[in-house]
C-alpha atoms as a PDB file:
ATOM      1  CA  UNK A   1      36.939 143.966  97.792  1.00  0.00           C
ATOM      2  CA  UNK A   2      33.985 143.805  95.940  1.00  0.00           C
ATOM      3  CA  UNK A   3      32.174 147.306  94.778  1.00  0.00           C
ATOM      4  CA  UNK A   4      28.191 147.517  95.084  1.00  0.00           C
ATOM      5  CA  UNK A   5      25.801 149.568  94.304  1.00  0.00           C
ATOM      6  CA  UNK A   6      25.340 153.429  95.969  1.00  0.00           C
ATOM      7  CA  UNK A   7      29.216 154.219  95.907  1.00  0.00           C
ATOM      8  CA  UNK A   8      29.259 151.329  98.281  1.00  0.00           C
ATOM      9  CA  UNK A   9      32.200 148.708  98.691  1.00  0.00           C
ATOM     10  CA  UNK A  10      32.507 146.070 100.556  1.00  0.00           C
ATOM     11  CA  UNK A  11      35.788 144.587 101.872  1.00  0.00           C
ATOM     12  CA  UNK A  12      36.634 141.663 103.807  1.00  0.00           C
ATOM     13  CA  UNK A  13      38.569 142.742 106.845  1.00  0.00           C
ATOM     14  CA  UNK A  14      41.828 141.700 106.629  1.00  0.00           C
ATOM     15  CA  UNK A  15      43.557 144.673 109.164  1.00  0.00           C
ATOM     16  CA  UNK A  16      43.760 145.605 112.748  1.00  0.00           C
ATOM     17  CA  UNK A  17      42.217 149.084 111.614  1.00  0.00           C
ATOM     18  CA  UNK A  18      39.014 147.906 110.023  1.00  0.00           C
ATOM     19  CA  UNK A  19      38.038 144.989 112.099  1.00  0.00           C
ATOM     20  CA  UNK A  20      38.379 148.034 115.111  1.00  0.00           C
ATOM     21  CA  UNK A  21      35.952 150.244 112.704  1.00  0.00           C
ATOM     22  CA  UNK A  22      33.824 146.872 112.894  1.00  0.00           C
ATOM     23  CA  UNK A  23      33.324 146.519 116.311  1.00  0.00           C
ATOM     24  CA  UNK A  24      32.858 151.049 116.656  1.00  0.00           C
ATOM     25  CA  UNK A  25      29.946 150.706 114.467  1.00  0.00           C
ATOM     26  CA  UNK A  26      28.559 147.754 116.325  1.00  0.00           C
ATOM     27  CA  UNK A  27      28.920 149.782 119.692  1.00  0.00           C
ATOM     28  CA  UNK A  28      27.215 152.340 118.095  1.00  0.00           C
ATOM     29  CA  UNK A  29      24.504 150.556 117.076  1.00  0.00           C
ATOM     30  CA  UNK A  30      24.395 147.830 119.184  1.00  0.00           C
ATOM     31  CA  UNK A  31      25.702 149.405 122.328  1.00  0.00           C
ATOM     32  CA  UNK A  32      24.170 153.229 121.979  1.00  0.00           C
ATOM     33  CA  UNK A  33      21.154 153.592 119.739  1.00  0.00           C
ATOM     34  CA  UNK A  34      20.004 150.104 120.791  1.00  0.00           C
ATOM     35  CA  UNK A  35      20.892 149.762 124.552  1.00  0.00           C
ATOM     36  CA  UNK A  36      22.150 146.310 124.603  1.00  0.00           C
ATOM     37  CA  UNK A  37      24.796 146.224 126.969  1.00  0.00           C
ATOM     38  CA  UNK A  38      28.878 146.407 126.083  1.00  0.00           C
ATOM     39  CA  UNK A  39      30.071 143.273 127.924  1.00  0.00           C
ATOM     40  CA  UNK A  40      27.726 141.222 125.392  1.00  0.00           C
ATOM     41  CA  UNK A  41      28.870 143.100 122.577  1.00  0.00           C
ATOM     42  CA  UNK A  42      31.626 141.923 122.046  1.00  0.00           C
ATOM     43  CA  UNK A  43      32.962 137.512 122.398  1.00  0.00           C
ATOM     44  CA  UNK A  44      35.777 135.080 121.871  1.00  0.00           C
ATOM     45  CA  UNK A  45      34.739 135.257 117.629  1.00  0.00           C
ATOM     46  CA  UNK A  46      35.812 139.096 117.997  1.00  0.00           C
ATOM     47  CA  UNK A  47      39.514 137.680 118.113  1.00  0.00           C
ATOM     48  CA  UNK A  48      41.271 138.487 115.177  1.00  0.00           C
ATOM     49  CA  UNK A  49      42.194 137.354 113.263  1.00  0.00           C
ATOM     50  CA  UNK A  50      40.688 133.779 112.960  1.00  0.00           C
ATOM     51  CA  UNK A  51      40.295 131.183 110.483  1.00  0.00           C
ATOM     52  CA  UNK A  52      36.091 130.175 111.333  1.00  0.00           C
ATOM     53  CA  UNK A  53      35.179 133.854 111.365  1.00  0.00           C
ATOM     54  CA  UNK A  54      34.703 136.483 108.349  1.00  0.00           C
ATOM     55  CA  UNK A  55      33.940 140.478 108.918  1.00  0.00           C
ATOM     56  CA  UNK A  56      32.741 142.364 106.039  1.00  0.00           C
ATOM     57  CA  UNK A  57      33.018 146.161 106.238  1.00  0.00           C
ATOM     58  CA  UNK A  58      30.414 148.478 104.173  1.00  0.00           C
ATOM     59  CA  UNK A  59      32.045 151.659 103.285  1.00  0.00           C
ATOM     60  CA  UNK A  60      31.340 154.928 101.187  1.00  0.00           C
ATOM     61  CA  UNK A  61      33.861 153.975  98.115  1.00  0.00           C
ATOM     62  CA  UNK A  62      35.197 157.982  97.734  1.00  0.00           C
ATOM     63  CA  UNK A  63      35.128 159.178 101.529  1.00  0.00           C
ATOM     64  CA  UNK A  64      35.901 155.371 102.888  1.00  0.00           C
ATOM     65  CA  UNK A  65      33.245 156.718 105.784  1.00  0.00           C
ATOM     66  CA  UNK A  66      32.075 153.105 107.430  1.00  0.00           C
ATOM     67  CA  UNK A  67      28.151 152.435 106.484  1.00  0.00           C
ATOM     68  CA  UNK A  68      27.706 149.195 107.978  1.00  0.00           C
ATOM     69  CA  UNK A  69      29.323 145.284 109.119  1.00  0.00           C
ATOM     70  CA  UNK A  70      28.305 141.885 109.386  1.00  0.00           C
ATOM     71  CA  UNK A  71      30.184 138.753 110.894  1.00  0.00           C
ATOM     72  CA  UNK A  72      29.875 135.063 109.572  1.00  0.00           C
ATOM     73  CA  UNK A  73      31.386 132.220 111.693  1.00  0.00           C
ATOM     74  CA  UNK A  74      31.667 128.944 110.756  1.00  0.00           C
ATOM     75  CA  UNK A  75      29.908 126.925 113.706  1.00  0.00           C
ATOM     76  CA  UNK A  76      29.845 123.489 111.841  1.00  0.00           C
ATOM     77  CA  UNK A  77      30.889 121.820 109.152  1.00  0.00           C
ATOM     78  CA  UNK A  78      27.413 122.571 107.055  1.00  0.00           C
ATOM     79  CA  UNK A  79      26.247 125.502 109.370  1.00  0.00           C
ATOM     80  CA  UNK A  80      27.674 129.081 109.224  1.00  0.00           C
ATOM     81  CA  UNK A  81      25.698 132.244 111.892  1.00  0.00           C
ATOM     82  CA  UNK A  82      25.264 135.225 110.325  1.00  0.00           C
ATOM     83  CA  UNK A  83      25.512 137.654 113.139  1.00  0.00           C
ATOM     84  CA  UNK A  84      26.294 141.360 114.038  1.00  0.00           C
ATOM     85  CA  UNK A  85      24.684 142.794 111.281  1.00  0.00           C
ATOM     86  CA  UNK A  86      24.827 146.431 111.796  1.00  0.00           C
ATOM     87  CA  UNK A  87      23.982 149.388 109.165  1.00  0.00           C
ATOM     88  CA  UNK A  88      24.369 153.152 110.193  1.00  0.00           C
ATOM     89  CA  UNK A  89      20.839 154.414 111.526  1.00  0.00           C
ATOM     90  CA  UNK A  90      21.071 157.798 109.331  1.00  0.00           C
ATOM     91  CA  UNK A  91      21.179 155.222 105.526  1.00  0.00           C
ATOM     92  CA  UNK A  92      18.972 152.556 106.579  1.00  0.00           C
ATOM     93  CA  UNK A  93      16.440 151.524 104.161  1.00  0.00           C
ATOM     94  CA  UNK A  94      19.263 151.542 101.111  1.00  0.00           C
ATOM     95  CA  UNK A  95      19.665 148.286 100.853  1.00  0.00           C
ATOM     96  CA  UNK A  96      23.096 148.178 102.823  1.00  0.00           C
ATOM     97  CA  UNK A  97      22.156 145.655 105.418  1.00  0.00           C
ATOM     98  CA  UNK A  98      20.658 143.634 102.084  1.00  0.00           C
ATOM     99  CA  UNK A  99      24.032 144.190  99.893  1.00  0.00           C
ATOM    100  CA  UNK A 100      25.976 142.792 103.815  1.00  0.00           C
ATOM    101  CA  UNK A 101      23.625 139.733 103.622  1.00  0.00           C
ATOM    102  CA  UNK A 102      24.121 139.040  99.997  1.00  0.00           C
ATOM    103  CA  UNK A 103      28.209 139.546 100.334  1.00  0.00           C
ATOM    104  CA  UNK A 104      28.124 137.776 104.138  1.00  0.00           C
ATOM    105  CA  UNK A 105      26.589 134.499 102.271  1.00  0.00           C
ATOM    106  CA  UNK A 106      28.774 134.371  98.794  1.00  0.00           C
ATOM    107  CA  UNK A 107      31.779 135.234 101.280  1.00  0.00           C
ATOM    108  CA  UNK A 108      31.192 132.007 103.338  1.00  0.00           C
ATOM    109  CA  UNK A 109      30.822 129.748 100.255  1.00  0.00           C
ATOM    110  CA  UNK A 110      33.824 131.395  99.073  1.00  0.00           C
ATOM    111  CA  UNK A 111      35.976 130.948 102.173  1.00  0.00           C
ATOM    112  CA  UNK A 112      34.364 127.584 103.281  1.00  0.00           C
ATOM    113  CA  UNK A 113      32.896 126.305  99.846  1.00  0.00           C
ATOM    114  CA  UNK A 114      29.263 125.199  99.187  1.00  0.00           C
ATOM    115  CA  UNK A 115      29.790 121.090  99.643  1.00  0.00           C
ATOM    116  CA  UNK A 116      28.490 119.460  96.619  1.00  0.00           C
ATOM    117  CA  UNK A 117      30.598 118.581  93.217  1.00  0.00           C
ATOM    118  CA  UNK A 118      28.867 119.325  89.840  1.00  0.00           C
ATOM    119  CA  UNK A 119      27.042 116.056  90.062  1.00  0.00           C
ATOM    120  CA  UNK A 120      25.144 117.219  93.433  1.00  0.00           C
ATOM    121  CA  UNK A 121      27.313 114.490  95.196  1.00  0.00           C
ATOM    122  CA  UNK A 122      28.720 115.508  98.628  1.00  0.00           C
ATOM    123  CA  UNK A 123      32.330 116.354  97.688  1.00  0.00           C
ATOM    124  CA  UNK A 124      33.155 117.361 100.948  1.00  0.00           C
ATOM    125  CA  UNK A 125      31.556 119.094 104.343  1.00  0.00           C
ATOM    126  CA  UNK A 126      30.566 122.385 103.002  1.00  0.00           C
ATOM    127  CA  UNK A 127      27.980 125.174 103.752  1.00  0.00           C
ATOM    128  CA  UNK A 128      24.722 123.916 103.626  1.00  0.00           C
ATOM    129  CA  UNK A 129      22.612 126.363 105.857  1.00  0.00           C
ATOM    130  CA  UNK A 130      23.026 130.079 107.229  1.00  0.00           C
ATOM    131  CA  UNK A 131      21.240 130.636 110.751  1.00  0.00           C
ATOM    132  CA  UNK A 132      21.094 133.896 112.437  1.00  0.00           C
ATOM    133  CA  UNK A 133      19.184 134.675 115.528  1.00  0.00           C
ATOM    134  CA  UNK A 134      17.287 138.030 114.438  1.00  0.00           C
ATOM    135  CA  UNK A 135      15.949 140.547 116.765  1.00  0.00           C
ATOM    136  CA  UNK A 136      12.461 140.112 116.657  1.00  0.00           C
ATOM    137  CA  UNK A 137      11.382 143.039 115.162  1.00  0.00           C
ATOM    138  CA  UNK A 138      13.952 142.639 112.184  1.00  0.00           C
ATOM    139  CA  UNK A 139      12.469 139.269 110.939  1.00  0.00           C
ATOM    140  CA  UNK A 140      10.630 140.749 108.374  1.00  0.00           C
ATOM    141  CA  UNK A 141      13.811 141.950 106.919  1.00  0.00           C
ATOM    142  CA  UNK A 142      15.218 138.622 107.258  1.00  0.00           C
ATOM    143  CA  UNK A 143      12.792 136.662 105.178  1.00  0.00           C
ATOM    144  CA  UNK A 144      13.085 139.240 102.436  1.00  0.00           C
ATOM    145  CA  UNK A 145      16.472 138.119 102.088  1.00  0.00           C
ATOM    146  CA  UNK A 146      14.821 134.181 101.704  1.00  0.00           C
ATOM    147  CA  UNK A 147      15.385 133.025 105.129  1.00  0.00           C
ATOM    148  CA  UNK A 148      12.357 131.868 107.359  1.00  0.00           C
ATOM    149  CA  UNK A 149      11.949 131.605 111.319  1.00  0.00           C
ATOM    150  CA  UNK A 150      12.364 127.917 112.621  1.00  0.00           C
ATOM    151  CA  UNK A 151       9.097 127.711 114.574  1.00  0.00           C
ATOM    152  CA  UNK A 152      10.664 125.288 116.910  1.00  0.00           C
ATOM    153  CA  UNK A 153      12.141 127.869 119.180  1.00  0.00           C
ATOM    154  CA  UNK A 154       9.430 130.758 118.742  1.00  0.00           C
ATOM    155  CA  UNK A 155      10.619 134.189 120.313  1.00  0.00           C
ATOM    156  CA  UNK A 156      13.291 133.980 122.928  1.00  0.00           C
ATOM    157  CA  UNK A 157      15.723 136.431 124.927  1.00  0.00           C
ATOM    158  CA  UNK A 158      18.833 136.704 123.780  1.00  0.00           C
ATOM    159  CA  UNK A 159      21.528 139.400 125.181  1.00  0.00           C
ATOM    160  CA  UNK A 160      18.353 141.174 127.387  1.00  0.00           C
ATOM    161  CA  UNK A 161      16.093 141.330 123.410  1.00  0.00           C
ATOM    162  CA  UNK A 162      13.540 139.473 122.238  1.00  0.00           C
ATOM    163  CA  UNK A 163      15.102 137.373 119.093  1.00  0.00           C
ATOM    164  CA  UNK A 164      13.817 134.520 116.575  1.00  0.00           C
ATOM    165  CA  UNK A 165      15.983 132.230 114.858  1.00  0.00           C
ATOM    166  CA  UNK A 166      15.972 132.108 110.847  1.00  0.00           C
ATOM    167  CA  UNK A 167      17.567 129.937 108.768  1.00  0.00           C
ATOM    168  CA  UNK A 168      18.136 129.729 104.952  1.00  0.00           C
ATOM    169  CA  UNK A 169      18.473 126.371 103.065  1.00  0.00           C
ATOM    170  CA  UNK A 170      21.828 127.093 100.921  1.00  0.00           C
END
């Protein structure tokens, strides 16, 4: 558990209870304010627990009242998706989703190291890139966290949205 700024905390879901609060606030989001629909909500890295897949919870650190969630898989060896990224629509725009990001990334190099030794030598396969395919209209938030659209796919539909993929160099 790692404690952020704005009585935030952020914990790395280890129960049954808080992965659940996970997925609520991604229906919520996801499901009811956005209108994507449930049965692509939810997919076979929602299993839990599971050893290629981390869930970081944002919560108020008094009150324990969920604020937010992301979800980091391990898809290869150098490559981990940052996906699900949801913040509560009534405290967007303090720097939650930015503080997920931030805690997503440093919790995948943790949990899956970064892949060099001290000597820049590959040590072993490690994370060398973070993708995430970003609703369109969220890319600008994206790239203020440093990542940057790959070109190479342009705008595409993804789950009935329009999306981009972004990628940062780790």
């Amino acid at each position: 558990m790692t404690a952020v700024p704005h009585h935030t905390e952020i914990v790395n879901v280890q129960t049954e209870d808080d992965h659940q609060t996970c997925l609520d606030l991604r229906i919520r989001v996801f499901v009811e304010e956005q209108g994507f629909a449930m049965e692509v909500e939810r997919d076979e890295y929602d299993d839990f627990p599971r050893e290629d897949v981390i869930h970081l919870l944002a919560r108020d650190r008094d009150t324990k009242e969920p604020l937010g969630t992301i979800r980091m898989i391990r898809k290869l060896a150098t490559t981990v998706k940052l996906g699900r990224l949801a913040v509560r629509s009534d405290i967007r725009g303090r720097s939650i989703g930015r503080i997920l990001v931030n805690a997503g990334e440093a919790a995948s190099i943790m949990a899956w190291g970064p892949g060099t030794d001290h000597d820049g030598r590959r040590a072993q396969p490690g994370i060398k890139e973070i993708v995430a395919n970003s609703q369109e209209d969220k890319r600008g938030f994206y790239e203020k966290c440093g990542y940057v659209m790959d070109d190479k796919l342009g705008v595409f539909d993804e789950d009935g949205g329009p999306h981009v993929k972004v990628v940062k160099m780790l």
